[in-house]
N, C-alpha and C. Protein backbone atom coordinates (compact mmCIF):
# COMPACT_ATOMS: atom_id res chain seq x y z
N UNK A 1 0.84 -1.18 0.00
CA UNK A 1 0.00 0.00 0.00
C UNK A 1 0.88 1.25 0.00
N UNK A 2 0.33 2.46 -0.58
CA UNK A 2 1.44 3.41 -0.55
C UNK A 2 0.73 4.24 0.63
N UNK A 3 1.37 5.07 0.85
CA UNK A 3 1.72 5.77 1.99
C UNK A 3 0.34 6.92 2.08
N UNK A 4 -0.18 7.32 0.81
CA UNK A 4 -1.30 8.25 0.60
C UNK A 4 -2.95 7.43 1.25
N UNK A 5 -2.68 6.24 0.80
CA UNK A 5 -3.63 5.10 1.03
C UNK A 5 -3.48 4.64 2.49
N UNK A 6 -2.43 4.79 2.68
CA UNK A 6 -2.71 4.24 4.54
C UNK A 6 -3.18 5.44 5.28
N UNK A 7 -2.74 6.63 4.74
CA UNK A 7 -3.57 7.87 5.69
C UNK A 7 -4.65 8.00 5.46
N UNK A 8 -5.21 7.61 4.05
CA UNK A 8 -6.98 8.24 4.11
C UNK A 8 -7.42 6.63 4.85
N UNK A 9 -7.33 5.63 4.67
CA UNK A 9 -7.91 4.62 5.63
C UNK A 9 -7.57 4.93 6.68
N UNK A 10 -6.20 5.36 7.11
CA UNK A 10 -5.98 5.75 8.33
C UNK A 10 -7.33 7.18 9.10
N UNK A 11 -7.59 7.95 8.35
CA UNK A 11 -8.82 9.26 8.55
C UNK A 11 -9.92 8.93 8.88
N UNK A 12 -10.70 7.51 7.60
CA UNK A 12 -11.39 7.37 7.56
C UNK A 12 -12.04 6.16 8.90
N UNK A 13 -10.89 5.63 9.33
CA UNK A 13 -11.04 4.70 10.24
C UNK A 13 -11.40 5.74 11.50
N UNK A 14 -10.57 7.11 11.69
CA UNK A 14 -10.54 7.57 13.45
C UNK A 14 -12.41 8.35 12.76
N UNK A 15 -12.35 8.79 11.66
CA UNK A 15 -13.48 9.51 11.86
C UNK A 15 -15.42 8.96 12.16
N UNK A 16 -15.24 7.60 11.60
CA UNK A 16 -16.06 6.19 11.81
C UNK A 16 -15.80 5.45 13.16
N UNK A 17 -14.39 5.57 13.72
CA UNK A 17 -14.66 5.06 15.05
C UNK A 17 -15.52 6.43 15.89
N UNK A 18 -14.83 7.79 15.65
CA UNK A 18 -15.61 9.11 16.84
C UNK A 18 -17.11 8.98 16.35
N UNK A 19 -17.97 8.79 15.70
CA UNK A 19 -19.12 8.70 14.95
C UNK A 19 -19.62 7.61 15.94
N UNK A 20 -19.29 5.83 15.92
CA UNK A 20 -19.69 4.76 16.53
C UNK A 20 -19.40 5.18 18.03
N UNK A 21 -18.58 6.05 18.26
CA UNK A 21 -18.52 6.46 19.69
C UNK A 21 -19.32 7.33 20.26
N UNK A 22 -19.32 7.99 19.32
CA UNK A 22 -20.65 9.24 20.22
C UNK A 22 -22.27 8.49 20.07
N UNK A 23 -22.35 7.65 19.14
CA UNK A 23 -23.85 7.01 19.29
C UNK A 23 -23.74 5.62 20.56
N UNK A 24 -22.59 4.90 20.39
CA UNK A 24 -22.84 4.11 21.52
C UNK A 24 -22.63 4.88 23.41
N UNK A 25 -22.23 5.76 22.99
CA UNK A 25 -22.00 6.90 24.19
C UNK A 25 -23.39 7.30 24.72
N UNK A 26 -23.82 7.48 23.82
CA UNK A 26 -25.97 7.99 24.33
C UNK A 26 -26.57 6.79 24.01
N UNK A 27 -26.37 6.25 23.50
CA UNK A 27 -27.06 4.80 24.06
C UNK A 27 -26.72 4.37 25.69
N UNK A 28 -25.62 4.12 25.87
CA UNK A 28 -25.34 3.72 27.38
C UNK A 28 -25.91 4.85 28.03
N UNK A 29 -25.96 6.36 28.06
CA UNK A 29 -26.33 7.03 28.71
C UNK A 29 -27.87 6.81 28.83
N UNK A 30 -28.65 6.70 28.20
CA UNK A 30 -29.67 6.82 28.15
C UNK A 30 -30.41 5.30 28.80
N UNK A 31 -29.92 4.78 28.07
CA UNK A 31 -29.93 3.09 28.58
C UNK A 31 -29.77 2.85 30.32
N UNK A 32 -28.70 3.64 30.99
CA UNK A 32 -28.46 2.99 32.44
C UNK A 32 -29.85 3.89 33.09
N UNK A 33 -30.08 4.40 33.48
CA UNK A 33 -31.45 4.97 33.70
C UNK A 33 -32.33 4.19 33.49
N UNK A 34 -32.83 3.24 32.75
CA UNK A 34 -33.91 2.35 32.29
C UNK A 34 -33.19 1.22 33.25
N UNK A 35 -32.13 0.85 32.88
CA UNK A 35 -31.69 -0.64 33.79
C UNK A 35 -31.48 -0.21 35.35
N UNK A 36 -31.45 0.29 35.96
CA UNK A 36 -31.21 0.85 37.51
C UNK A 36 -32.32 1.94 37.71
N UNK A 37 -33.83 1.86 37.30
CA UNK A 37 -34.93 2.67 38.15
C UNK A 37 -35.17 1.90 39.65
N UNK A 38 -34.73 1.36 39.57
CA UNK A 38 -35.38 1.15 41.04
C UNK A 38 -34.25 1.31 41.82
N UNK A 39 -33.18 1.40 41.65
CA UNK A 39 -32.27 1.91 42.47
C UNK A 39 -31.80 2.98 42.83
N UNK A 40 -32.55 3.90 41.29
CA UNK A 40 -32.33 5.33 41.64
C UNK A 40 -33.49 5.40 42.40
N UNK A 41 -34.85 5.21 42.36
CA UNK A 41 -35.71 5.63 43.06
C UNK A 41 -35.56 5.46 44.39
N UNK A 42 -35.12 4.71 44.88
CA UNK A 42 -34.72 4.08 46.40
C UNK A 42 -33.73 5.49 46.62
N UNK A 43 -33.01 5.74 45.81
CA UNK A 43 -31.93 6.67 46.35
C UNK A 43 -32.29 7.80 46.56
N UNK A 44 -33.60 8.24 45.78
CA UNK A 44 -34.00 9.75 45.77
C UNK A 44 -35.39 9.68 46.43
N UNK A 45 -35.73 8.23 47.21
CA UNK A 45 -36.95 8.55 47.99
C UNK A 45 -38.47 8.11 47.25
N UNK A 46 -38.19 7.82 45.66
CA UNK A 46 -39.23 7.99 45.54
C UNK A 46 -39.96 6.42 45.45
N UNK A 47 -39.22 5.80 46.01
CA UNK A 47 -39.68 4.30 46.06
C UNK A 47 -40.44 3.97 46.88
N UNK A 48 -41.56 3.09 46.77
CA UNK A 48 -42.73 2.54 47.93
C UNK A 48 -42.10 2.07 49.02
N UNK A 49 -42.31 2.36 49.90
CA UNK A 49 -41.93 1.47 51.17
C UNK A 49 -43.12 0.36 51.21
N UNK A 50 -41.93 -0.88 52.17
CA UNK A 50 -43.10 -1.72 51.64
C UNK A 50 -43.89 -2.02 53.25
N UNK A 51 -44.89 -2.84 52.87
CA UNK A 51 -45.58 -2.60 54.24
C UNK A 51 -45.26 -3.66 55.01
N UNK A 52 -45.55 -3.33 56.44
CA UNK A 52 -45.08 -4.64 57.45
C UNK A 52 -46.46 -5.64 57.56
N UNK A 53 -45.99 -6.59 57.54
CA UNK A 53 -47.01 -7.11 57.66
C UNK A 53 -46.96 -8.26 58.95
N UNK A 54 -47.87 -8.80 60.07
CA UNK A 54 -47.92 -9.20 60.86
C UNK A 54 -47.63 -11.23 60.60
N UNK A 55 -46.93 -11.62 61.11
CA UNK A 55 -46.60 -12.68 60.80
C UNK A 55 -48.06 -13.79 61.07
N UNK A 56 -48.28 -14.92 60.20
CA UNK A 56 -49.73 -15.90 60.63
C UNK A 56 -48.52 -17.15 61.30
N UNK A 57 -49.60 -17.54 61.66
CA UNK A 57 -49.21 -19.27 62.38
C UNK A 57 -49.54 -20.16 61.45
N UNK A 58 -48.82 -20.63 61.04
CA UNK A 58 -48.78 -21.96 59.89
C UNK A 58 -49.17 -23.27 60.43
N UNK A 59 -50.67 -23.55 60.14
CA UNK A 59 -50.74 -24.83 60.49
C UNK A 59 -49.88 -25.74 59.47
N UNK A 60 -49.86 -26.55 60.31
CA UNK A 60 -48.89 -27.62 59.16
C UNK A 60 -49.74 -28.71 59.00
N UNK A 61 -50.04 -29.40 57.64
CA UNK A 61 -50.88 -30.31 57.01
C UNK A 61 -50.57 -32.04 57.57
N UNK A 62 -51.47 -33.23 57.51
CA UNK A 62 -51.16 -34.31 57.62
C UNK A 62 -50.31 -34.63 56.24
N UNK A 63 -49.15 -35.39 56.09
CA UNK A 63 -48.57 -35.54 54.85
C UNK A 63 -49.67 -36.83 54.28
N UNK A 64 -49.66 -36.46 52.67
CA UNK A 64 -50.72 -37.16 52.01
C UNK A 64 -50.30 -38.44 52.01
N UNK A 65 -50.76 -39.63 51.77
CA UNK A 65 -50.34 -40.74 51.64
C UNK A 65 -49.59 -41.18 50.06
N UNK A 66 -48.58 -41.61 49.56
CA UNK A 66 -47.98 -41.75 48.19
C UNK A 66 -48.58 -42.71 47.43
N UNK A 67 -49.17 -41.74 46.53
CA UNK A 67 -49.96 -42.55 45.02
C UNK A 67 -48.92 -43.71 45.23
N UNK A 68 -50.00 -45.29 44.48
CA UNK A 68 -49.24 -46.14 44.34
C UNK A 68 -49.88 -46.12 42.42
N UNK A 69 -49.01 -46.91 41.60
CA UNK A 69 -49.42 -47.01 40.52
C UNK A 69 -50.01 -48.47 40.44
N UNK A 70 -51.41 -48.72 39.43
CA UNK A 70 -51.94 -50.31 39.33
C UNK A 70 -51.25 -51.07 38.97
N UNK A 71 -51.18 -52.45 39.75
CA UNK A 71 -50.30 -53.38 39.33
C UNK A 71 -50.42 -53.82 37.68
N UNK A 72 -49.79 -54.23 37.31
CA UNK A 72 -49.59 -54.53 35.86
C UNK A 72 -50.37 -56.06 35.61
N UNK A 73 -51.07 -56.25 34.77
CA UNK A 73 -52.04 -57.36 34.52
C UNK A 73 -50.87 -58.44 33.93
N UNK A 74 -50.90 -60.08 34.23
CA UNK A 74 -49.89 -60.70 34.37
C UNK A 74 -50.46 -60.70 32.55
N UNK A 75 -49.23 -61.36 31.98
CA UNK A 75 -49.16 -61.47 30.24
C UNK A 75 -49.68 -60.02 29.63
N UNK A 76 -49.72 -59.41 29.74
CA UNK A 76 -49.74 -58.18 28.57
C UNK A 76 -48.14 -57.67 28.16
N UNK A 77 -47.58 -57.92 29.13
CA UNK A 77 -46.25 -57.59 28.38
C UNK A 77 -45.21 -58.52 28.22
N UNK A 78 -45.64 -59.69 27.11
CA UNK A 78 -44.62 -60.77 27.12
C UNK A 78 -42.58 -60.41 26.26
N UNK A 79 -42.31 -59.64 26.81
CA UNK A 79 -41.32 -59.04 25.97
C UNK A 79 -40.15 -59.80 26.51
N UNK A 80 -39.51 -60.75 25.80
CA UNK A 80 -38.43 -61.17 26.92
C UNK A 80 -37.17 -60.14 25.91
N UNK A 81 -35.63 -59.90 27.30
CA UNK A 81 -35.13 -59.17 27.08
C UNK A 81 -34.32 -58.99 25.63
N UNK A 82 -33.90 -60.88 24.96
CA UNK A 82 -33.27 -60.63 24.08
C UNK A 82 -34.13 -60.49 22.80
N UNK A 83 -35.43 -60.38 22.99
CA UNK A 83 -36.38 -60.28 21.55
C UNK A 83 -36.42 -59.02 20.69
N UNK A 84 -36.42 -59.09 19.92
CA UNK A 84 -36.39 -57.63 19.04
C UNK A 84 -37.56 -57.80 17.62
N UNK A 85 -38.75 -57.10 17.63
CA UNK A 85 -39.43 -57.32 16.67
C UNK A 85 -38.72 -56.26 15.93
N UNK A 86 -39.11 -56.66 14.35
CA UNK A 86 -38.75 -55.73 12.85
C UNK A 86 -40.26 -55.48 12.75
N UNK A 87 -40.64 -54.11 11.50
CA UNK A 87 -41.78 -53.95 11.29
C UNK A 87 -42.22 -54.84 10.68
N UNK A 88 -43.45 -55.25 10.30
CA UNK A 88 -43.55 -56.28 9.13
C UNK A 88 -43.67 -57.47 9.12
N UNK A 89 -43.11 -57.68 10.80
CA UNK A 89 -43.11 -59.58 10.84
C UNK A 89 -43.86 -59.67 11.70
């Protein structure tokens, strides 16, 4: 490359990076405000306080008894382990 050619890429590169910089610059600005409202609000007061609320007494339940599943009807599933059906047969 000659030397005329590395400065205008060289120009054209700082003047396209200050351009991508000043728009991603107000993006983040504008952006952290939306991601941290509730932390600014807490900071400047304007956040709900939350209310107290009086603790209940928890009855505690009998534990249910554990589903059993129906026994399996003897011969419906004659599959012994080394059998392998193909479709078709």
């Amino acid at each position: 490359m000659k030397a005329r050619t590395v400065r205008l890429w060289s120009m054209v590169h700082t003047w396209t990076s200050l351009i991508s910089t000043v728009f991603l610059l107000l993006l983040c600005l504008t952006g952290l405000p939306l991601i941290f409202h509730h932390e600014i609000d807490e900071l400047l007061g304007y956040a709900p306080s939350p209310k107290l609320m009086r603790a209940r007494r928890v009855r505690r339940r009998k534990p249910s008894p554990t589903p059993r599943s129906p026994p399996i009807p003897a011969g419906c599933c004659n599959i012994s382990p080394g059998t392998r059906t193909s479709p078709g047969s």
